[in-house]
Protein backbone atom coordinates (compact mmCIF):
# COMPACT_ATOMS: atom_id res chain seq x y z
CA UNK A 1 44.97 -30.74 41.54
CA UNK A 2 47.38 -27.81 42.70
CA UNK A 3 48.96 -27.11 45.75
CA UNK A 4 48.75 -23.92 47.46
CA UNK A 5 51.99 -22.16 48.10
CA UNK A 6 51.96 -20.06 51.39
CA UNK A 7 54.34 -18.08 52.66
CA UNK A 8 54.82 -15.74 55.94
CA UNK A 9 57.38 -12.70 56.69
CA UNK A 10 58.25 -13.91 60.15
CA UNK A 11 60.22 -12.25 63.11
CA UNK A 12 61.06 -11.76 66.59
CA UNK A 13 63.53 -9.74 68.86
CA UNK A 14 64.05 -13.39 70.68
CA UNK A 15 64.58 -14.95 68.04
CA UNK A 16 61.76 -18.09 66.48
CA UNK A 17 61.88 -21.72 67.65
CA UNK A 18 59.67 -23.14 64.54
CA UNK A 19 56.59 -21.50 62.54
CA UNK A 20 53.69 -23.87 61.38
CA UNK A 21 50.61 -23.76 59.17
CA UNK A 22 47.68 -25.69 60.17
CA UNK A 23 45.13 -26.15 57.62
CA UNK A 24 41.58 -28.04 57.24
CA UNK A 25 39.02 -28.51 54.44
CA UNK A 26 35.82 -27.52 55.10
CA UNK A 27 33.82 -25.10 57.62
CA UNK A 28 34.30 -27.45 60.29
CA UNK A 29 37.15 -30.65 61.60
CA UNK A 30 40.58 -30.70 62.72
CA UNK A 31 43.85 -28.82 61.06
CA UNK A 32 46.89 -30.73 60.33
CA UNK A 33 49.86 -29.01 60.73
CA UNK A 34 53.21 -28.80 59.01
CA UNK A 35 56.38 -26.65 59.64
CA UNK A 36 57.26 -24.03 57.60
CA UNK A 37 60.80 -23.56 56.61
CA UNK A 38 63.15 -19.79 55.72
CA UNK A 39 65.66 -22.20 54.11
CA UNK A 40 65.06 -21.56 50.00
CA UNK A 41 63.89 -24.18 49.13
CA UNK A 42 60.39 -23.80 50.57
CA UNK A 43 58.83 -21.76 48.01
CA UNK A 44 59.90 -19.16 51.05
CA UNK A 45 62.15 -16.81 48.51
CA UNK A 46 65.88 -16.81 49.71
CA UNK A 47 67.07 -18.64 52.79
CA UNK A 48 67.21 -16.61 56.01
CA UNK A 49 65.43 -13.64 54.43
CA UNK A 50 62.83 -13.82 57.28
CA UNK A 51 60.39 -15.49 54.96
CA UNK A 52 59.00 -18.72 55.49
CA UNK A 53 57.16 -21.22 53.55
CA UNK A 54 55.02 -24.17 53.25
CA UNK A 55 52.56 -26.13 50.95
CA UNK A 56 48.90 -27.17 51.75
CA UNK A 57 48.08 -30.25 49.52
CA UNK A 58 45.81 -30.12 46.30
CA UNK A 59 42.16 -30.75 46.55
CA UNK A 60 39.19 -30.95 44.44
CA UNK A 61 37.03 -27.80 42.50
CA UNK A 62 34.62 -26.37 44.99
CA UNK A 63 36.89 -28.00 48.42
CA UNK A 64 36.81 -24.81 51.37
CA UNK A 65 40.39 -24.68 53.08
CA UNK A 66 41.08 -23.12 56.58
CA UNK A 67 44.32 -22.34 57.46
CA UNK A 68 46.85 -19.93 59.78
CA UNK A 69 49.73 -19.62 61.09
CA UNK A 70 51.48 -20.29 64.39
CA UNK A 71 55.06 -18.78 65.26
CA UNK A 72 56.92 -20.25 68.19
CA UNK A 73 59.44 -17.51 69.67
CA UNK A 74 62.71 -18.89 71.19
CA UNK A 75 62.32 -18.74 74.84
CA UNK A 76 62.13 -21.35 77.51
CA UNK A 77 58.09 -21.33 77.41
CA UNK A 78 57.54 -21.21 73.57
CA UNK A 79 55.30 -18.17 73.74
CA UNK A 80 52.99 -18.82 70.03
CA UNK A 81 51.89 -16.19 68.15
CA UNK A 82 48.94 -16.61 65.78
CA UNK A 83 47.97 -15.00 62.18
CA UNK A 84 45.03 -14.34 62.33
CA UNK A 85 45.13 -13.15 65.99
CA UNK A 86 42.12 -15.10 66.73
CA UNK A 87 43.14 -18.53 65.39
CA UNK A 88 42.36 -21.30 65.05
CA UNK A 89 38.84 -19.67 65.04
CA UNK A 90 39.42 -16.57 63.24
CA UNK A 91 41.24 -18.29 59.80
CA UNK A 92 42.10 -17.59 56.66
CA UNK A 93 39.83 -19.09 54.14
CA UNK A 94 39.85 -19.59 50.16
CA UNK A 95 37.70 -22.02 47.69
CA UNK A 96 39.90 -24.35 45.25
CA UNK A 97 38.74 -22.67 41.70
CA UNK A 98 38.39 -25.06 38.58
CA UNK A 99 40.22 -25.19 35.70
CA UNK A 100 38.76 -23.38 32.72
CA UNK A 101 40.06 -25.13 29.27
CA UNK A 102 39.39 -22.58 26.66
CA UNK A 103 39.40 -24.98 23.66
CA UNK A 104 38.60 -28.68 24.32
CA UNK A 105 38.89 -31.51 21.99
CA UNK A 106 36.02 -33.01 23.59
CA UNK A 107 32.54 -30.56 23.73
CA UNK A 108 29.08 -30.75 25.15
CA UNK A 109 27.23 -30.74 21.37
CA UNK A 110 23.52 -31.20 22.31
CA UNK A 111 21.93 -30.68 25.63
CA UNK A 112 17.98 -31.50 26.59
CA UNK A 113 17.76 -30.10 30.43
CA UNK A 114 14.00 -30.84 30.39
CA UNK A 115 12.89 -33.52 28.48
CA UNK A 116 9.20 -34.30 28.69
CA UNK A 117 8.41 -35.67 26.01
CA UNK A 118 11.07 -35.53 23.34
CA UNK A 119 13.78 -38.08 23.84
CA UNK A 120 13.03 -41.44 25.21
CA UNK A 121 15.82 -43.55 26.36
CA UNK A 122 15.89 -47.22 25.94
CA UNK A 123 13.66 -47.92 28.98
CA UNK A 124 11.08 -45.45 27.21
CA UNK A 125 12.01 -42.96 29.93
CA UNK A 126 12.46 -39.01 29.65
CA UNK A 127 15.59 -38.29 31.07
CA UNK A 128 17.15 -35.28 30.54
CA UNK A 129 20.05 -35.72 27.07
CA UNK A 130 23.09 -34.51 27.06
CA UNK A 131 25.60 -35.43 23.57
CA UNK A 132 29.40 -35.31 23.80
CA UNK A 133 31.25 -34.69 20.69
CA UNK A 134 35.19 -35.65 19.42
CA UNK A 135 36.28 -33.04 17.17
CA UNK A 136 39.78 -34.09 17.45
CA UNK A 137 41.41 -36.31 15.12
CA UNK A 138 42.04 -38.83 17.72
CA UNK A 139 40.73 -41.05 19.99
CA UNK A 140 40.18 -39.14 23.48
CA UNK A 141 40.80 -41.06 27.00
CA UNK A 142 37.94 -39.65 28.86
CA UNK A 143 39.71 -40.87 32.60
CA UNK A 144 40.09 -38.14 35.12
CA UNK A 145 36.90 -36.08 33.30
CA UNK A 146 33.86 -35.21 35.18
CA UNK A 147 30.54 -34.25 34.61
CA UNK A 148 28.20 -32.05 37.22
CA UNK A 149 25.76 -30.00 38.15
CA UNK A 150 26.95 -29.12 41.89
CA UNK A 151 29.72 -26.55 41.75
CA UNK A 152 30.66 -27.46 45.03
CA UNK A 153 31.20 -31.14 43.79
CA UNK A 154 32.92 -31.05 40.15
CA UNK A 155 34.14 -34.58 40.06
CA UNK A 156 30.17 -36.22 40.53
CA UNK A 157 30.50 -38.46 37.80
CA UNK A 158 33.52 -39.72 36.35
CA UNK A 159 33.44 -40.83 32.51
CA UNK A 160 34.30 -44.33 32.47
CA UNK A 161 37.24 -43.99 29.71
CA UNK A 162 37.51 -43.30 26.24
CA UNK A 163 35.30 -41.73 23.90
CA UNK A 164 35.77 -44.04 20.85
CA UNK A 165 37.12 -43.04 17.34
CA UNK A 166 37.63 -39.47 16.09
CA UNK A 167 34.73 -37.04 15.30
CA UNK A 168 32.57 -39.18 17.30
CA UNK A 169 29.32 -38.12 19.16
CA UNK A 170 28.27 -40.33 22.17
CA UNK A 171 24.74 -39.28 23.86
CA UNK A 172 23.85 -40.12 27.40
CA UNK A 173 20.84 -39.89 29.12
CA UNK A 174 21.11 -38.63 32.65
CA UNK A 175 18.55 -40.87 34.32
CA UNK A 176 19.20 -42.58 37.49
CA UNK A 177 19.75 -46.36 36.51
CA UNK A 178 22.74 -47.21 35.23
CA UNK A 179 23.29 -48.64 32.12
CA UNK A 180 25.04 -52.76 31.43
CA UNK A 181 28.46 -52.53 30.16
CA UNK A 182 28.40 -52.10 25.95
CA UNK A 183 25.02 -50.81 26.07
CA UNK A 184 24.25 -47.18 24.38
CA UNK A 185 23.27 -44.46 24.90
CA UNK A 186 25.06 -43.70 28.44
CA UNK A 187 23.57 -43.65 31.44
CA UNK A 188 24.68 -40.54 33.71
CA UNK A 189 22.54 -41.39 36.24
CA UNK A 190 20.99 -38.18 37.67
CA UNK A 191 23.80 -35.05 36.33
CA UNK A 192 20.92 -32.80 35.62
CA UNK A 193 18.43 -32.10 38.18
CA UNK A 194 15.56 -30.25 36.70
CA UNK A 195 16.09 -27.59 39.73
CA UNK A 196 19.89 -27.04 38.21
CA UNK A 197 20.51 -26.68 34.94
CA UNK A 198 24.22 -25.95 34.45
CA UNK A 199 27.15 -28.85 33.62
CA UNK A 200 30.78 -28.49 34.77
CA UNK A 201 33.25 -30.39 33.44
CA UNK A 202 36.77 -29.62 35.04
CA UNK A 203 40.06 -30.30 33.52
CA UNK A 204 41.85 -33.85 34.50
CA UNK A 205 44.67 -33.55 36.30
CA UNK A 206 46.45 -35.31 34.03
CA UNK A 207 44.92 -35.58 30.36
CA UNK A 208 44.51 -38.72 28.50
């Protein structure tokens, strides 16, 4: 996960007592708040250029962030001044994008989004089937990889670890009991919801 790098061109014929961002995830909650700094070494450019800077933590594919800004001016009552003018209910407001990994070692080979009558898993059940392939020459730690069908929440299933040797394929069923340890295929319990047919899979944050 990235943080976000925001900077403000900040000034005042008074002079400024402090500038802060405030920042929130989602349409609604509190904002925490941390000061924002024209001293280089900010991600604010050069020190004393008038620029400031600060950093709003990573957060997940899909996560909404609020945020603004608040400048203090440097006079006995502190008079703030907001960007946007109307904060903290007028905001600035961006979505956290995923990752897109343009060639994987590990692929979605097969995929059954409405299984009927084709596939039975080991319970005799039609789940939907989804296969992952290895086509690496190595064994693949699957940790910190995802599978979904919400875009707003890209980390709704973690894979447990790795995917065995090299050029393997390992099918799951995405049913909605979950499957004893050492027992094949997978169970994914409930990825693929026959009203939402697309996967995600984000990229790790740190890859296995």
């Amino acid at each position: 996960m990235e943080e976000t790098h925001v900077q403000a061109e900040v000034s005042h014929a008074i002079g400024l007592n402090r500038v802060n961002l405030y920042y929130a995830t989602g349409i609604v909650g509190n904002f925490s708040v941390v000061q924002m700094f024209d001293d280089g070494q900010h991600n604010d450019n050069e020190a004393e250029d008038g620029v400031f800077g600060a950093t709003i933590p990573g957060y997940q594919a899909g996560t909404w962030v609020r945020f603004y800004i608040e400048a203090l001016t440097n006079n006995n009552a502190k008079t703030a001044v907001y960007y946007p003018a109307g904060a903290e209910h007028d905001v600035l407001v961006y979505t956290v994008q995923a990752n897109v990994v343009d060639n994987s070692d590990v692929v979605i080979n097969e995929l059954m989004a409405s299984n009927s009558a084709t596939a039975a898993d080991n319970a005799g059940e039609f789940d939907d089937w989804i296969e992952l392939y290895n086509k690496s020459a190595n064994a693949i730690n699957l940790s910190g990889y995802y599978l979904s069908d919400n875009p707003a929440n890209l980390a709704k299933w973690e894979f447990p670890g790795r995917l065995g040797d090299p050029r393997q394929r390992l099918p799951g069923h995405l049913g909605r009991r979950r499957r004893r340890p050492g027992r094949q295929p997978l169970q994914f319990q409930t990825l693929c919801r026959r009203r939402n047919r697309d996967a995600a899979r984000p990229q790790p944050e740190y890859p296995g």
